[in-house]
PDB file of N, CA and C in Angstrom:
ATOM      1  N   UNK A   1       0.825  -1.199   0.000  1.00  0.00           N
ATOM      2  CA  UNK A   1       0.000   0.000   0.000  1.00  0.00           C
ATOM      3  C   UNK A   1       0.865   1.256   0.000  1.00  0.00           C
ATOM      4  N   UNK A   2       2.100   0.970   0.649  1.00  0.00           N
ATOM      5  CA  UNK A   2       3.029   2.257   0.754  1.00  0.00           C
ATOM      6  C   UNK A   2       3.414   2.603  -0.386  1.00  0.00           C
ATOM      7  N   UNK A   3       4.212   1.821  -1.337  1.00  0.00           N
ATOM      8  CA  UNK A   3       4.042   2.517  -2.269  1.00  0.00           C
ATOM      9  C   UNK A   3       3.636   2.566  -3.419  1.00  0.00           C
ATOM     10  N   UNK A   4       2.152   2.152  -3.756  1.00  0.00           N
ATOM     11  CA  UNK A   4       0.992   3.058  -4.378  1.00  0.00           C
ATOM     12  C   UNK A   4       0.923   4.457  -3.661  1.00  0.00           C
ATOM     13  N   UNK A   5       0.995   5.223  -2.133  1.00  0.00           N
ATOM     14  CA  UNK A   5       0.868   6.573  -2.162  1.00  0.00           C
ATOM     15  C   UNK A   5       2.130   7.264  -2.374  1.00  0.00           C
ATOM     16  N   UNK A   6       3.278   6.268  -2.312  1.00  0.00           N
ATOM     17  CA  UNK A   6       4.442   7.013  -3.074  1.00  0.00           C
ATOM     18  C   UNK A   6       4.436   7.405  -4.562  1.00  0.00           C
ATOM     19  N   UNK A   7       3.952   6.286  -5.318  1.00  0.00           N
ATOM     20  CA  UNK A   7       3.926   6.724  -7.072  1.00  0.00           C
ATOM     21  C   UNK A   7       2.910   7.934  -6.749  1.00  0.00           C
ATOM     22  N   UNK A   8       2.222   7.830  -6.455  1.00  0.00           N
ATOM     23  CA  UNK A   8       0.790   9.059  -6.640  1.00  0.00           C
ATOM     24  C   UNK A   8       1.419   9.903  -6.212  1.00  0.00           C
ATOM     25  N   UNK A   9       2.059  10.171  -5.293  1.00  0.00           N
ATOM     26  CA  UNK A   9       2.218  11.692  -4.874  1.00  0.00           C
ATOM     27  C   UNK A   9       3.930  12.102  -6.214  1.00  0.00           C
ATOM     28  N   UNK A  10       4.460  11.457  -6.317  1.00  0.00           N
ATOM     29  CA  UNK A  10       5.603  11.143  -6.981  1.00  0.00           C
ATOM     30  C   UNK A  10       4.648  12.189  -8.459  1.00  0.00           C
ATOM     31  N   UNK A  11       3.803  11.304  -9.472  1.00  0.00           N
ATOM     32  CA  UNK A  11       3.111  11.878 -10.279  1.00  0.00           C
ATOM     33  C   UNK A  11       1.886  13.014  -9.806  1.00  0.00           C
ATOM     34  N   UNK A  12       1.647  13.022  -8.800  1.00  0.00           N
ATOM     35  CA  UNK A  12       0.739  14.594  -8.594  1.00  0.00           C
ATOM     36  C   UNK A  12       2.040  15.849  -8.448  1.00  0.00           C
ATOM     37  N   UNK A  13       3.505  15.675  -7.760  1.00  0.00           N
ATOM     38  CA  UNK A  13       4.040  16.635  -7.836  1.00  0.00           C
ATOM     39  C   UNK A  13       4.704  16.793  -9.462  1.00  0.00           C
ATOM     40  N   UNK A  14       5.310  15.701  -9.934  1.00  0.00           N
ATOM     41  CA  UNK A  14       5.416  15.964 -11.667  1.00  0.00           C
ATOM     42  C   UNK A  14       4.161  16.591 -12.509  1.00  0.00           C
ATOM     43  N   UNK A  15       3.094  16.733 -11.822  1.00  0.00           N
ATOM     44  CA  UNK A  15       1.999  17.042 -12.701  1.00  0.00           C
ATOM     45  C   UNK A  15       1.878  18.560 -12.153  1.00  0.00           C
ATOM     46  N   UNK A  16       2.321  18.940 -11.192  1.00  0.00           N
ATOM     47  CA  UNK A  16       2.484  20.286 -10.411  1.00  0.00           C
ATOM     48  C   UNK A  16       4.066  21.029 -11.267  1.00  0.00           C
ATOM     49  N   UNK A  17       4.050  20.450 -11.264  1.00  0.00           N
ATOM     50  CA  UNK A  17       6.194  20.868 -11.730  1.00  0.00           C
ATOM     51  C   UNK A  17       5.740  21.050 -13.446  1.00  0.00           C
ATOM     52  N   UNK A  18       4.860  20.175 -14.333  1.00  0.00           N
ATOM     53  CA  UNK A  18       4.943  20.563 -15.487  1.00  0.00           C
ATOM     54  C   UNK A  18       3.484  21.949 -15.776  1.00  0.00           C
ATOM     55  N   UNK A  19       2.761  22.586 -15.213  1.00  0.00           N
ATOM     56  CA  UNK A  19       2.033  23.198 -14.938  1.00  0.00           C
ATOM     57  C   UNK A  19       2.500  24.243 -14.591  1.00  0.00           C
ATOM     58  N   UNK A  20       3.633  24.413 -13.896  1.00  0.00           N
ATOM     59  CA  UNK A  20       4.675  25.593 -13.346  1.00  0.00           C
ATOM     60  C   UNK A  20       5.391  26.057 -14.719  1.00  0.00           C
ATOM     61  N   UNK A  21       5.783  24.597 -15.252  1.00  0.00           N
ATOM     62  CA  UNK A  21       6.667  25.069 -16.454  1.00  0.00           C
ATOM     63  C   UNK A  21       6.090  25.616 -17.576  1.00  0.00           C
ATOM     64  N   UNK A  22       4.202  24.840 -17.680  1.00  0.00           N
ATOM     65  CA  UNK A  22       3.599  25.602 -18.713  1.00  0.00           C
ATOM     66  C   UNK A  22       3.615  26.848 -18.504  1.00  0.00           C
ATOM     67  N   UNK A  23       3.520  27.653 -17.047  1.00  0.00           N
ATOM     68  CA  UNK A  23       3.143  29.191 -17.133  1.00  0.00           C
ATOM     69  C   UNK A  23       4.505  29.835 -17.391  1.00  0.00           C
ATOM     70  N   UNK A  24       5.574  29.709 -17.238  1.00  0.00           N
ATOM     71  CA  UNK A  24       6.822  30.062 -17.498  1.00  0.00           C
ATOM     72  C   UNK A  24       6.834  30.063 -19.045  1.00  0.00           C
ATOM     73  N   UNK A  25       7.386  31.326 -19.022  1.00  0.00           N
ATOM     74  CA  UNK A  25       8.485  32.140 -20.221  1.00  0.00           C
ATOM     75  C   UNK A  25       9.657  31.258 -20.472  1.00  0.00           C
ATOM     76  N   UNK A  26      10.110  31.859 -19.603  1.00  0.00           N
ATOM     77  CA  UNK A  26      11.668  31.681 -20.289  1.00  0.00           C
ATOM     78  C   UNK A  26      12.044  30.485 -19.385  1.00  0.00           C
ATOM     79  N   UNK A  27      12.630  29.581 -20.719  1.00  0.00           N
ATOM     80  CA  UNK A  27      13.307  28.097 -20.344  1.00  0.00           C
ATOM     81  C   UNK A  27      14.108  28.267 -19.762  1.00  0.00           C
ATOM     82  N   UNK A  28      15.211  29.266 -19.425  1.00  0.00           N
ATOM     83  CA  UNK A  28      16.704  29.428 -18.670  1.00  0.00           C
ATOM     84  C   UNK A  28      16.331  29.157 -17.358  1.00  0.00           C
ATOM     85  N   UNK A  29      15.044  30.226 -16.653  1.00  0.00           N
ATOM     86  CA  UNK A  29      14.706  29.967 -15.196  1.00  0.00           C
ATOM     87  C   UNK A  29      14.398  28.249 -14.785  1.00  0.00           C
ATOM     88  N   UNK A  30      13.556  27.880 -16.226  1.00  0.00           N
ATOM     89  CA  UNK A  30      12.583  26.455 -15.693  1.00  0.00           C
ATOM     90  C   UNK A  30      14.107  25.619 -15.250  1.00  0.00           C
ATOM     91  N   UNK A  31      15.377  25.772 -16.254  1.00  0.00           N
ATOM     92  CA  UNK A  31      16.180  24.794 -16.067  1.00  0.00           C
ATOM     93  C   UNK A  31      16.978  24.942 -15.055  1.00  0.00           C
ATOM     94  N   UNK A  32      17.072  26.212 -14.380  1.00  0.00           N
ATOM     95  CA  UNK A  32      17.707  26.138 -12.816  1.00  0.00           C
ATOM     96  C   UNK A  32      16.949  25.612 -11.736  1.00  0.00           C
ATOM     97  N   UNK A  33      15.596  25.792 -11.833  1.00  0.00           N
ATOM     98  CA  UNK A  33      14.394  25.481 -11.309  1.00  0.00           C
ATOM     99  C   UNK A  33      14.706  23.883 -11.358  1.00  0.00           C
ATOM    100  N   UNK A  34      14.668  23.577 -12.431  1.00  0.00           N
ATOM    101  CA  UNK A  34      15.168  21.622 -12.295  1.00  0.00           C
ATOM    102  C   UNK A  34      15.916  21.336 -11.789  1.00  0.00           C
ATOM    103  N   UNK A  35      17.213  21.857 -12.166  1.00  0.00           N
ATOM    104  CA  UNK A  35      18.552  21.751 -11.827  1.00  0.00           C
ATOM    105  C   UNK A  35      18.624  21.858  -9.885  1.00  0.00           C
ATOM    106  N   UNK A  36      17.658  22.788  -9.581  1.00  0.00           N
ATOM    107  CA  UNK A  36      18.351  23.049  -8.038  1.00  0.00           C
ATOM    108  C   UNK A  36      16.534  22.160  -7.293  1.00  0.00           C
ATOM    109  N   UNK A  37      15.885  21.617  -8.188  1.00  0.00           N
ATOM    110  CA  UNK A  37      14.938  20.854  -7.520  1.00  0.00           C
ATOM    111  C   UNK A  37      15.613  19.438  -7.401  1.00  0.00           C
ATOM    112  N   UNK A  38      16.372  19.108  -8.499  1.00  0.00           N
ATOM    113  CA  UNK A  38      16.850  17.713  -9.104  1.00  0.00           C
ATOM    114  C   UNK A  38      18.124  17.443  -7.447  1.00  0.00           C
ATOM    115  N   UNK A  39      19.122  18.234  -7.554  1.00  0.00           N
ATOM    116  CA  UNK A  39      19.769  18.499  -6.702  1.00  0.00           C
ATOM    117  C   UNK A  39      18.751  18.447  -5.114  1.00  0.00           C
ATOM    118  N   UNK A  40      18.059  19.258  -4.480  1.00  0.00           N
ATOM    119  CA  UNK A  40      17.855  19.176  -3.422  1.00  0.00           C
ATOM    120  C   UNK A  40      16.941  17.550  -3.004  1.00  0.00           C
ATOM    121  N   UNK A  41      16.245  17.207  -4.045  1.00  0.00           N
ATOM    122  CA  UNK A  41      15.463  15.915  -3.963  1.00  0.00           C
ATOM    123  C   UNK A  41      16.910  14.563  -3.889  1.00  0.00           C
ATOM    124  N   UNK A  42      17.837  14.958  -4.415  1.00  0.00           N
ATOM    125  CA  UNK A  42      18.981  13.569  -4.702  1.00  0.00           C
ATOM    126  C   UNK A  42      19.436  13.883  -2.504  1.00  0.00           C
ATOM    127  N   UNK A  43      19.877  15.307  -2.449  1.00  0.00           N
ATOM    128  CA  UNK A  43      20.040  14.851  -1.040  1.00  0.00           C
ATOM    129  C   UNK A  43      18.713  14.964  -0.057  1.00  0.00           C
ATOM    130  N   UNK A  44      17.948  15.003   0.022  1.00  0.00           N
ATOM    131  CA  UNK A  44      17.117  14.605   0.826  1.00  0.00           C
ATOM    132  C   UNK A  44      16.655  12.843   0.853  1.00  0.00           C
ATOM    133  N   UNK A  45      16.857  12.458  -0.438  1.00  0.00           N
ATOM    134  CA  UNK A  45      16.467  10.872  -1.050  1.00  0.00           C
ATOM    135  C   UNK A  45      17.653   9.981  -0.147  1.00  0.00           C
ATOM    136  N   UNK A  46      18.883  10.562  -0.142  1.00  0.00           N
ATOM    137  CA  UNK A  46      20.249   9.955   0.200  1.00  0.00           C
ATOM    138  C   UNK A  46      20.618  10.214   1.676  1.00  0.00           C
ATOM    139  N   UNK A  47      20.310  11.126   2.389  1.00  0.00           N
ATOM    140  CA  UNK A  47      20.205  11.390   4.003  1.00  0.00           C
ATOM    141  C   UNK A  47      19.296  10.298   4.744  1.00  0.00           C
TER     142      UNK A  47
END
């Protein structure tokens, strides 16, 4: 059961994250935006 609410929340925040990126302009911000989300999720995953 645990993780079925891990995938779900896993795809409700990817579905939040590409919704952010639709309202965004400019790709330079979205890709620091990844870059320093990608980064803080690897150490929180690894702690």
């Amino acid at each position: 059961m645990g993780m079925k609410k891990t995938i779900g929340c896993i795809l409700f925040w990817i579905g939040i994250g590409m919704l952010i990126m639709l309202l965004l302009d400019n790709g330079f911000i979205g890709l620091i935006i990844i870059a320093t989300l990608l980064l803080v999720g690897y150490n929180l995953y690894h702690c």
